[in-house]
N, C-alpha and C. Protein backbone atom coordinates (compact mmCIF):
# COMPACT_ATOMS: atom_id res chain seq x y z
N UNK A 1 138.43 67.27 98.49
CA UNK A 1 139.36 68.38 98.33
C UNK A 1 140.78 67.86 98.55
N UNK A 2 141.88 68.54 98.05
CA UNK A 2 142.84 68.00 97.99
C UNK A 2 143.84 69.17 98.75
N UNK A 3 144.61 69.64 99.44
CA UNK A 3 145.02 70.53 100.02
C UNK A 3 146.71 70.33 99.37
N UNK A 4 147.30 70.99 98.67
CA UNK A 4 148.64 70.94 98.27
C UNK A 4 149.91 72.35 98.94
N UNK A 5 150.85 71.85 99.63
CA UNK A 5 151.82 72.80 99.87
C UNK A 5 153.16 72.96 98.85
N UNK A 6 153.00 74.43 98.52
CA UNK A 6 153.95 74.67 97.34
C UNK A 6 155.49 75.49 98.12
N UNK A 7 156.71 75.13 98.53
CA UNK A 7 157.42 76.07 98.91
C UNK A 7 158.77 75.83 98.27
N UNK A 8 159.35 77.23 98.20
CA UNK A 8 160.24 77.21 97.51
C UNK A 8 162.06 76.88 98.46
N UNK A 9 162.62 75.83 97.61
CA UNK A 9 163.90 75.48 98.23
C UNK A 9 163.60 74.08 99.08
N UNK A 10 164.75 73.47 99.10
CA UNK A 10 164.92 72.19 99.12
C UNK A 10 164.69 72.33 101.02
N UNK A 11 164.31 71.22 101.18
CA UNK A 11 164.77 71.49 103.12
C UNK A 11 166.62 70.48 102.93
N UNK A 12 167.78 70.55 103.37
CA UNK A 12 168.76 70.06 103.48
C UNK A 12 169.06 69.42 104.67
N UNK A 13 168.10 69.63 106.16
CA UNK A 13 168.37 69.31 107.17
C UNK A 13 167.67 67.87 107.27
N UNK A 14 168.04 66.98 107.71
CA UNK A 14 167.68 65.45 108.00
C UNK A 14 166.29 65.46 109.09
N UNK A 15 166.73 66.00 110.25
CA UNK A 15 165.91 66.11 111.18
C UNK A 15 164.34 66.56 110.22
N UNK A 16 164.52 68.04 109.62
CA UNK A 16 163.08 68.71 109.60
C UNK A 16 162.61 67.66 108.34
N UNK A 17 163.41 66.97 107.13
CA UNK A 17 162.59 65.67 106.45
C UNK A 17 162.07 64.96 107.11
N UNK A 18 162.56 64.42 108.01
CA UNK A 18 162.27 63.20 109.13
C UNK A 18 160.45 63.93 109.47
N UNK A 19 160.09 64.97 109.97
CA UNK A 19 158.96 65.73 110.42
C UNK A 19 157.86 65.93 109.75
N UNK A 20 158.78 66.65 107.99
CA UNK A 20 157.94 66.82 107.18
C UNK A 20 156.96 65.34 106.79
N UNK A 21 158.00 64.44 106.79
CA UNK A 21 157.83 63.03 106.16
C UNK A 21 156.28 62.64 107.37
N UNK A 22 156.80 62.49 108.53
CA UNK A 22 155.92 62.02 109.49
C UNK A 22 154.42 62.61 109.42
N UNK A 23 154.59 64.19 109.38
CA UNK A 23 153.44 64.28 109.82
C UNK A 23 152.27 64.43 107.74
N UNK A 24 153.27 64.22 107.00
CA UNK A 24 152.52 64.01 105.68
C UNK A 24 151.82 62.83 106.29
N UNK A 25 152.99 61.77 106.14
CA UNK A 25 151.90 60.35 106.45
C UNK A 25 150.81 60.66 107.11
N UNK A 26 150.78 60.75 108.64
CA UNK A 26 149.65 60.60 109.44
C UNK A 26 148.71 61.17 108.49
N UNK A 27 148.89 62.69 107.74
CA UNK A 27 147.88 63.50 107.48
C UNK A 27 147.27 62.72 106.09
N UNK A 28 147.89 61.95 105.05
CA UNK A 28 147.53 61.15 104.21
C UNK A 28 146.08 60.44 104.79
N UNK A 29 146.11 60.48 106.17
CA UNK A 29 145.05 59.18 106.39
C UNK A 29 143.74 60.13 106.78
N UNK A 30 144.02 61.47 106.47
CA UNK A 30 142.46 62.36 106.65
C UNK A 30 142.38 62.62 105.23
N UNK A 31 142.81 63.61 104.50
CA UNK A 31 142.47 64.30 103.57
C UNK A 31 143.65 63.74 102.17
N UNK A 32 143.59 64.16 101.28
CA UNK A 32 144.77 64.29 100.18
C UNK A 32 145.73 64.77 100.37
N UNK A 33 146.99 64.83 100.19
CA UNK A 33 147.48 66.15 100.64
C UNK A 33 149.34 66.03 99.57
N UNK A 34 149.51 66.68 99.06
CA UNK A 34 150.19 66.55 98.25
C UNK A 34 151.63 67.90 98.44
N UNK A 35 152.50 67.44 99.12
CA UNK A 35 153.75 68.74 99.05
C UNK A 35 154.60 68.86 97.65
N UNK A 36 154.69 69.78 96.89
CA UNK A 36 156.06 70.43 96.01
C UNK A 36 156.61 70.86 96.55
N UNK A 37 157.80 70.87 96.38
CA UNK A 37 159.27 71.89 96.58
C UNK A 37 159.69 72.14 95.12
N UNK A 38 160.03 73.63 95.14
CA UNK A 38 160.76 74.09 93.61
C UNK A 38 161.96 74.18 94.15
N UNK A 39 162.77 73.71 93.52
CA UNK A 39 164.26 74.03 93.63
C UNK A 39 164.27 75.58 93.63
N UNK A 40 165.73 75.69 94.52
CA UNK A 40 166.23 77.13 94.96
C UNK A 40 166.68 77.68 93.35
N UNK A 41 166.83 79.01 93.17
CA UNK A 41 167.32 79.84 92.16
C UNK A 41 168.32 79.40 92.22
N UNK A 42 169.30 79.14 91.32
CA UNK A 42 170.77 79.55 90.95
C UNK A 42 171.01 80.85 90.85
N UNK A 43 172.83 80.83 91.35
CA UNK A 43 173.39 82.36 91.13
C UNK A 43 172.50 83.55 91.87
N UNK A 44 171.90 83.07 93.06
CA UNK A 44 171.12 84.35 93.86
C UNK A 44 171.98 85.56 93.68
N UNK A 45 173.52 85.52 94.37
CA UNK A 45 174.07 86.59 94.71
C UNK A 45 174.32 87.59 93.50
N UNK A 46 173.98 87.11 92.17
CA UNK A 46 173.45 88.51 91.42
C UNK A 46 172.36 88.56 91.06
N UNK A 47 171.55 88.30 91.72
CA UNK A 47 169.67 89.21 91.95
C UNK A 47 169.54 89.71 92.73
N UNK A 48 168.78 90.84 92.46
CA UNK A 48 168.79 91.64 93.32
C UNK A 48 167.56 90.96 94.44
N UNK A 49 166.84 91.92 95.45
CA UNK A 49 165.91 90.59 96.40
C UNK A 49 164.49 90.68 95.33
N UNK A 50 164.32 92.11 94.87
CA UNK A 50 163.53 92.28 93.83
C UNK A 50 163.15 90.88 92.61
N UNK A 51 164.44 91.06 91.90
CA UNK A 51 164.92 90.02 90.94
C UNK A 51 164.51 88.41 91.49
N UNK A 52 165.31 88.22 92.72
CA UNK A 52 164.73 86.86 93.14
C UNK A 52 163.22 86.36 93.18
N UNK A 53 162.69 87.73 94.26
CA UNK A 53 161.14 87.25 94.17
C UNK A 53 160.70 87.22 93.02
N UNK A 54 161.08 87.63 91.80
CA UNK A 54 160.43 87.92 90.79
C UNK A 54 160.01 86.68 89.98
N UNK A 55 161.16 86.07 89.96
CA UNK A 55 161.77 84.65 89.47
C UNK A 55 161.07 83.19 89.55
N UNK A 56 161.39 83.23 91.29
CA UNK A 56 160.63 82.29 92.40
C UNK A 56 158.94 82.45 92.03
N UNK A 57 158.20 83.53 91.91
CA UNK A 57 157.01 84.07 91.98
C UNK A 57 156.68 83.21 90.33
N UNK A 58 157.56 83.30 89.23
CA UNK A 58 156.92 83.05 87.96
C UNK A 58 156.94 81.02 88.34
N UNK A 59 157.80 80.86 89.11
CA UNK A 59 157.69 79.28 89.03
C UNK A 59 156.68 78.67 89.89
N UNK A 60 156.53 79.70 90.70
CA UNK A 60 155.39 79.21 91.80
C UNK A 60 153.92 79.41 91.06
N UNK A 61 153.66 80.32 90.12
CA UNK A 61 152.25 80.73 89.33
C UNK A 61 152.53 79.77 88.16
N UNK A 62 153.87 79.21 88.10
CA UNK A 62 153.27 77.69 87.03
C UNK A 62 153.01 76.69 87.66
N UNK A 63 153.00 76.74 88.96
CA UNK A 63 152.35 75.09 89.44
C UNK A 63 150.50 75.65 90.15
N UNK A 64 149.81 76.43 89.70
CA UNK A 64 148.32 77.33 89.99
C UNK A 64 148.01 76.73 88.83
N UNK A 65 146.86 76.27 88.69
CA UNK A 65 145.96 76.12 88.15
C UNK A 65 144.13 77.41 88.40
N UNK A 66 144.07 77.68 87.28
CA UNK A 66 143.11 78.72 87.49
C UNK A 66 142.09 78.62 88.88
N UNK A 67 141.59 77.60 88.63
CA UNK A 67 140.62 76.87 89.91
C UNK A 67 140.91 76.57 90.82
N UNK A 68 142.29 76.61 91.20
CA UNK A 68 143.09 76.82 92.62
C UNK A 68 142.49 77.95 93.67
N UNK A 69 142.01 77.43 94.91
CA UNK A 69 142.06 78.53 96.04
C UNK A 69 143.91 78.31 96.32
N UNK A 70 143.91 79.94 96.14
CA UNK A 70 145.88 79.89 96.76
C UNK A 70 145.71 80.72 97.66
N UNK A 71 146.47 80.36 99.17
CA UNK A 71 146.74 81.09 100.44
C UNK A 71 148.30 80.97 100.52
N UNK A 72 148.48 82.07 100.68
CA UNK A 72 150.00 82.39 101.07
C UNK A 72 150.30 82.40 102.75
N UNK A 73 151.43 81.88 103.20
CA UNK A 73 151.83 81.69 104.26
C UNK A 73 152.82 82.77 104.63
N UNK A 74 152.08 84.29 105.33
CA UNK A 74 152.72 85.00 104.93
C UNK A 74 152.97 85.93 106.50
N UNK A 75 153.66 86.74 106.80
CA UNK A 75 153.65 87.20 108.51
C UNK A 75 152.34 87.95 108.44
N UNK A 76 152.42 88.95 107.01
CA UNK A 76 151.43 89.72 107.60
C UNK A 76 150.32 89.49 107.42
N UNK A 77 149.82 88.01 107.05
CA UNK A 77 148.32 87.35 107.01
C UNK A 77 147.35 87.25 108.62
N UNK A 78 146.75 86.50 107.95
CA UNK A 78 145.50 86.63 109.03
C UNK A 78 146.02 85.47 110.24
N UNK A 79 146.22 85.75 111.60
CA UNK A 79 146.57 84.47 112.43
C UNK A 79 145.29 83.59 112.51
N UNK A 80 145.48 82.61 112.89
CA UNK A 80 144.81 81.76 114.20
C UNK A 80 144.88 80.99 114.73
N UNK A 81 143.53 80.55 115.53
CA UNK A 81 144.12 79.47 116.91
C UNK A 81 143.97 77.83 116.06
N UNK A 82 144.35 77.15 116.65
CA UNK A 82 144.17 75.85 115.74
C UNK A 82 142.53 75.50 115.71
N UNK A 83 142.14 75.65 116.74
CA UNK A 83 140.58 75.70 116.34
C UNK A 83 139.86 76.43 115.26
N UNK A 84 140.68 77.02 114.97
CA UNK A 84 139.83 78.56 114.27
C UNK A 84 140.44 77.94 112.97
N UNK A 85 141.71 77.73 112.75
CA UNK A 85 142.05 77.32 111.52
C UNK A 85 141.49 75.72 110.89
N UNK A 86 141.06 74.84 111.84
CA UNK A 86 140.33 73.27 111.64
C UNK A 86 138.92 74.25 110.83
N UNK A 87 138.08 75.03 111.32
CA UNK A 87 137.25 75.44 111.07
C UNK A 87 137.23 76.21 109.69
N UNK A 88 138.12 76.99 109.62
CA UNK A 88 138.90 77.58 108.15
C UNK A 88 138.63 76.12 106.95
N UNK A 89 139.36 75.16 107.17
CA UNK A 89 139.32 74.36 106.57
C UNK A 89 138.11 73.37 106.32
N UNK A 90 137.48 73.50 107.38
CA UNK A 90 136.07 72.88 107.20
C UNK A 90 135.27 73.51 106.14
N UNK A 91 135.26 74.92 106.15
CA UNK A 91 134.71 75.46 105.60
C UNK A 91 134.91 75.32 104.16
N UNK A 92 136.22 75.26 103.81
CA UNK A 92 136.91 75.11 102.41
C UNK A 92 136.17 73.84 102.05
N UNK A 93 136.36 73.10 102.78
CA UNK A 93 135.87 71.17 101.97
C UNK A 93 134.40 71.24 101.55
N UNK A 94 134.04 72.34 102.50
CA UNK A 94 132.52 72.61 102.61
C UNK A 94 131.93 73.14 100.90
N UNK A 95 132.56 73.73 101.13
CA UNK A 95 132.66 74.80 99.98
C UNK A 95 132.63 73.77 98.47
N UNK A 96 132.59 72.75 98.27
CA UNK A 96 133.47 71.89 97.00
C UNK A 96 134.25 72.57 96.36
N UNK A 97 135.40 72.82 96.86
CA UNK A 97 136.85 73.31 96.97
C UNK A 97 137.52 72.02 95.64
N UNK A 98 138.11 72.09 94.66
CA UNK A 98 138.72 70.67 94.48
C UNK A 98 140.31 70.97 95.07
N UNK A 99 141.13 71.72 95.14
CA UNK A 99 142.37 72.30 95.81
C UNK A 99 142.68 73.15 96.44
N UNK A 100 143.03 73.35 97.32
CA UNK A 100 143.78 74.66 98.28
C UNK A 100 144.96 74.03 98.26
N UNK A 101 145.66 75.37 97.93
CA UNK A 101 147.02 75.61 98.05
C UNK A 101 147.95 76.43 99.13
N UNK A 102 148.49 75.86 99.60
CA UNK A 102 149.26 76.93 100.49
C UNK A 102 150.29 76.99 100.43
N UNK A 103 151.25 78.15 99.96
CA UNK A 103 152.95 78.66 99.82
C UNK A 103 153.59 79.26 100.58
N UNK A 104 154.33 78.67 100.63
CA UNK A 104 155.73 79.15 101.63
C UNK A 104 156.64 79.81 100.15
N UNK A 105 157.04 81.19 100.50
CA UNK A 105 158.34 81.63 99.96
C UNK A 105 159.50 81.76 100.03
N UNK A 106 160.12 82.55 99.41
CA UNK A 106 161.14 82.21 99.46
C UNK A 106 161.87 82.59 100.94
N UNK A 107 163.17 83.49 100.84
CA UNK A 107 163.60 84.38 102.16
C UNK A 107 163.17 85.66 101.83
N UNK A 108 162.90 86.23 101.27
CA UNK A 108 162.85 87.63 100.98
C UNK A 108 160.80 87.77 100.36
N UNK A 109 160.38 86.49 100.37
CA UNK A 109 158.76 86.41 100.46
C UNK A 109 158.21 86.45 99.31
N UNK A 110 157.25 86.92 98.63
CA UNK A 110 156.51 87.08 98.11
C UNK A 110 156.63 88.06 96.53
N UNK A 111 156.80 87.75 95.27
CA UNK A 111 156.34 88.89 94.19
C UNK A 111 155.17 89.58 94.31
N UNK A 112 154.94 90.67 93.67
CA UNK A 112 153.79 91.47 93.36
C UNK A 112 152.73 90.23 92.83
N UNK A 113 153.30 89.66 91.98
CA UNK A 113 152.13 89.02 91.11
C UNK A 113 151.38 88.23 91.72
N UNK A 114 152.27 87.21 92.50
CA UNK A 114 151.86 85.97 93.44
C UNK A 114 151.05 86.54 94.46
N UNK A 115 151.21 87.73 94.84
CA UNK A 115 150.35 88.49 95.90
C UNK A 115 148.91 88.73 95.18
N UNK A 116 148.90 89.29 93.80
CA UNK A 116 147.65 89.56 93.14
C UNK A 116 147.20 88.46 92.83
N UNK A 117 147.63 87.20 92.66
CA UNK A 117 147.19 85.60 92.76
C UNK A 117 146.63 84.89 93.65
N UNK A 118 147.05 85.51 94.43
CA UNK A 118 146.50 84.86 95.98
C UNK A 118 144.95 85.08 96.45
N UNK A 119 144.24 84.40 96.99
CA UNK A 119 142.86 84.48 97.71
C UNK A 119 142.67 84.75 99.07
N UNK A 120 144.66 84.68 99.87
CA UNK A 120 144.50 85.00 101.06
C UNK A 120 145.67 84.97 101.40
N UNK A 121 145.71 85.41 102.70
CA UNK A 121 147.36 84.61 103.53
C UNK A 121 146.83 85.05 104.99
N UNK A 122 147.75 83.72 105.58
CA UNK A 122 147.96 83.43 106.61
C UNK A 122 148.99 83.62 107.36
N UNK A 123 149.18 84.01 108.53
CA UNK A 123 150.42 84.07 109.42
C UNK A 123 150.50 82.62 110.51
N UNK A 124 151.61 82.03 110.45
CA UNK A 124 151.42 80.86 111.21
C UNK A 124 151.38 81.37 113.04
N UNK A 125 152.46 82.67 112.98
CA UNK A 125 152.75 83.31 114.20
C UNK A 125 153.12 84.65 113.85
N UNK A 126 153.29 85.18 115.29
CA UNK A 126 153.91 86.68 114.73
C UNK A 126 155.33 86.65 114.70
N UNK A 127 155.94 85.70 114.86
CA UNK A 127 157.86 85.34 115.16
C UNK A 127 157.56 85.21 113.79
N UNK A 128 158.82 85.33 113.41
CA UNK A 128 159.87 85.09 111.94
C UNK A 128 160.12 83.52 112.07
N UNK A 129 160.33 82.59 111.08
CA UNK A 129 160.74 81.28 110.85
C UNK A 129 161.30 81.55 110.08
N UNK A 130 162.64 80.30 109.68
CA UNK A 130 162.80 79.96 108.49
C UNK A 130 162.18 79.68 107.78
N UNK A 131 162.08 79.90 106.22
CA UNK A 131 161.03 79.01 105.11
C UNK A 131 161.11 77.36 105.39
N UNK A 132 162.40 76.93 105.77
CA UNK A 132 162.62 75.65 105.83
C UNK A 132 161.50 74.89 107.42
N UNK A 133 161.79 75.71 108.36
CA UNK A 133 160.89 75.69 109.15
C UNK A 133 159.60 75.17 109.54
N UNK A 134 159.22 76.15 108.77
CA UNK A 134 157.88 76.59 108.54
C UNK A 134 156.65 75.62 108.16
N UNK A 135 157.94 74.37 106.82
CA UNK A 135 157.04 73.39 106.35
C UNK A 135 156.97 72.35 107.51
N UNK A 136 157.14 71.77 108.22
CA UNK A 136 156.60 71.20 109.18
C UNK A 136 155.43 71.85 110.31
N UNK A 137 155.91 72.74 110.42
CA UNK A 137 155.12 73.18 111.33
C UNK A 137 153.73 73.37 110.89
N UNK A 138 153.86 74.05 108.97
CA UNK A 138 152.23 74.01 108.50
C UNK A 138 151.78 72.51 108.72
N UNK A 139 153.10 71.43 108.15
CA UNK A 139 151.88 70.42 107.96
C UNK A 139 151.26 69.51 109.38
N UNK A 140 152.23 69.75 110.90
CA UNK A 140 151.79 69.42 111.60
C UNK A 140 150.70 70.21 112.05
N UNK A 141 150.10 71.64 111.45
CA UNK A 141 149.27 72.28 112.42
C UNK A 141 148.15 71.68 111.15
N UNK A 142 148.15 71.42 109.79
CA UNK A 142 146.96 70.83 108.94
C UNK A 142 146.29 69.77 109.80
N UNK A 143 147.70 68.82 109.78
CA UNK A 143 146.96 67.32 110.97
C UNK A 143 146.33 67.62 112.09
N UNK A 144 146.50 68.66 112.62
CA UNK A 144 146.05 69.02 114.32
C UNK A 144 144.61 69.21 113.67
N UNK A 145 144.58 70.14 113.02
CA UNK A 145 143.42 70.58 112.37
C UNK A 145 142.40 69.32 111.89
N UNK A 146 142.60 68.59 110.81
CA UNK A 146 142.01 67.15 111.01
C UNK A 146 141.45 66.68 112.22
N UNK A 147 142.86 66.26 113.27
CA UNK A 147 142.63 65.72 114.10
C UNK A 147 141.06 66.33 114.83
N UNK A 148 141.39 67.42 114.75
CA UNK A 148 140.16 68.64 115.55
C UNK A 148 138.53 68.51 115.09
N UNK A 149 138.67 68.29 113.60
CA UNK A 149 137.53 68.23 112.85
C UNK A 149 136.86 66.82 113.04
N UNK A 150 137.90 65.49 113.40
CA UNK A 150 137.14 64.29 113.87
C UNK A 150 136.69 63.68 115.50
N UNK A 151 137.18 65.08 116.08
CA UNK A 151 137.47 65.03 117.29
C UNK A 151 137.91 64.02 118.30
N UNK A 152 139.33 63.86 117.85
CA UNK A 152 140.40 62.51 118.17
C UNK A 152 140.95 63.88 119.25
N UNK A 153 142.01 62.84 119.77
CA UNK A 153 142.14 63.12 121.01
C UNK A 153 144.16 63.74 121.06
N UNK A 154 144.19 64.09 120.17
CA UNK A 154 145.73 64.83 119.78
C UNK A 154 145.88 66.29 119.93
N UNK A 155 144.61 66.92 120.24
CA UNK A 155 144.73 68.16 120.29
C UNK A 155 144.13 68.08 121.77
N UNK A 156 144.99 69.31 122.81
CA UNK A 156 144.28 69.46 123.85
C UNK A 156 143.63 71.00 124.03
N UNK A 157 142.79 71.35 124.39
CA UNK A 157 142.82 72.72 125.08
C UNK A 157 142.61 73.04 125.99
């Protein structure tokens, strides 16, 4: 299985590349794992938030492939504990899954459509993040998750 993160907008901060970068590598050495970034919209400030998601949503349903499981990374998704989510994912590989996808949106979240596209969503927490945020933190909690499933010694409880 190949697990791919789709989110929209560039990260600009040095530090959160530096993170994203790190914890891809490590995670390269469990599973596949493949990040996109779509470039930000041009000219936001005349779309409306409607208009934006609308936009963002058609570029994000051209990188889906029919046979895609897609989970959205979303507040009002389903939480859990990192155990619970290693197990989530076990289940997926289990499954002969060939991709899961997981999206981060934009600031203003999610289209209608991309919502009727989706197979699920997840809440990382109940706090608000930045989108920019966010991508480290999914891909360090994927690796934890790994880590969990070979039972290495990076996760404590």
């Amino acid at each position: 299985m190949q697990i791919k993160l789709i989110a929209i907008g560039k990260t600009d901060q040095a530090a959160i590349q530096s993170l994203e970068k790190d914890y891809s590598t490590r995670l390269s050495h469990y599973i596949r794992f493949d990040f996109e970034q779509i470039p930000d919209l041009k000219n936001t400030k005349s779309l409306s938030e409607a208009s934006q998601k609308e936009k963002e949503g058609e570029l994000i349903l051209r990188k889906i492939q029919t046979s895609d499981e897609v989970i959205l990374l979303d507040e009002k998704g389903k939480g859990f504990t990192s155990e619970e989510f290693s197990d989530f994912l076990q289940k997926k590989m289990n499954s002969g899954l060939r991709q899961l996808i997981f999206v981060i949106g934009g600031p203003f979240g999610f289209s209608d459509a991309v919502y009727a596209r989706a197979n699920g969503k997840i809440a990382l927490s109940k706090m608000t993040f930045s989108h920019q945020m966010i991508r480290p933190f999914f891909i360090e909690q994927v690796y934890r998750a790994m880590t969990i499933l070979r039972n290495e010694p990076y996760h404590h409880k």
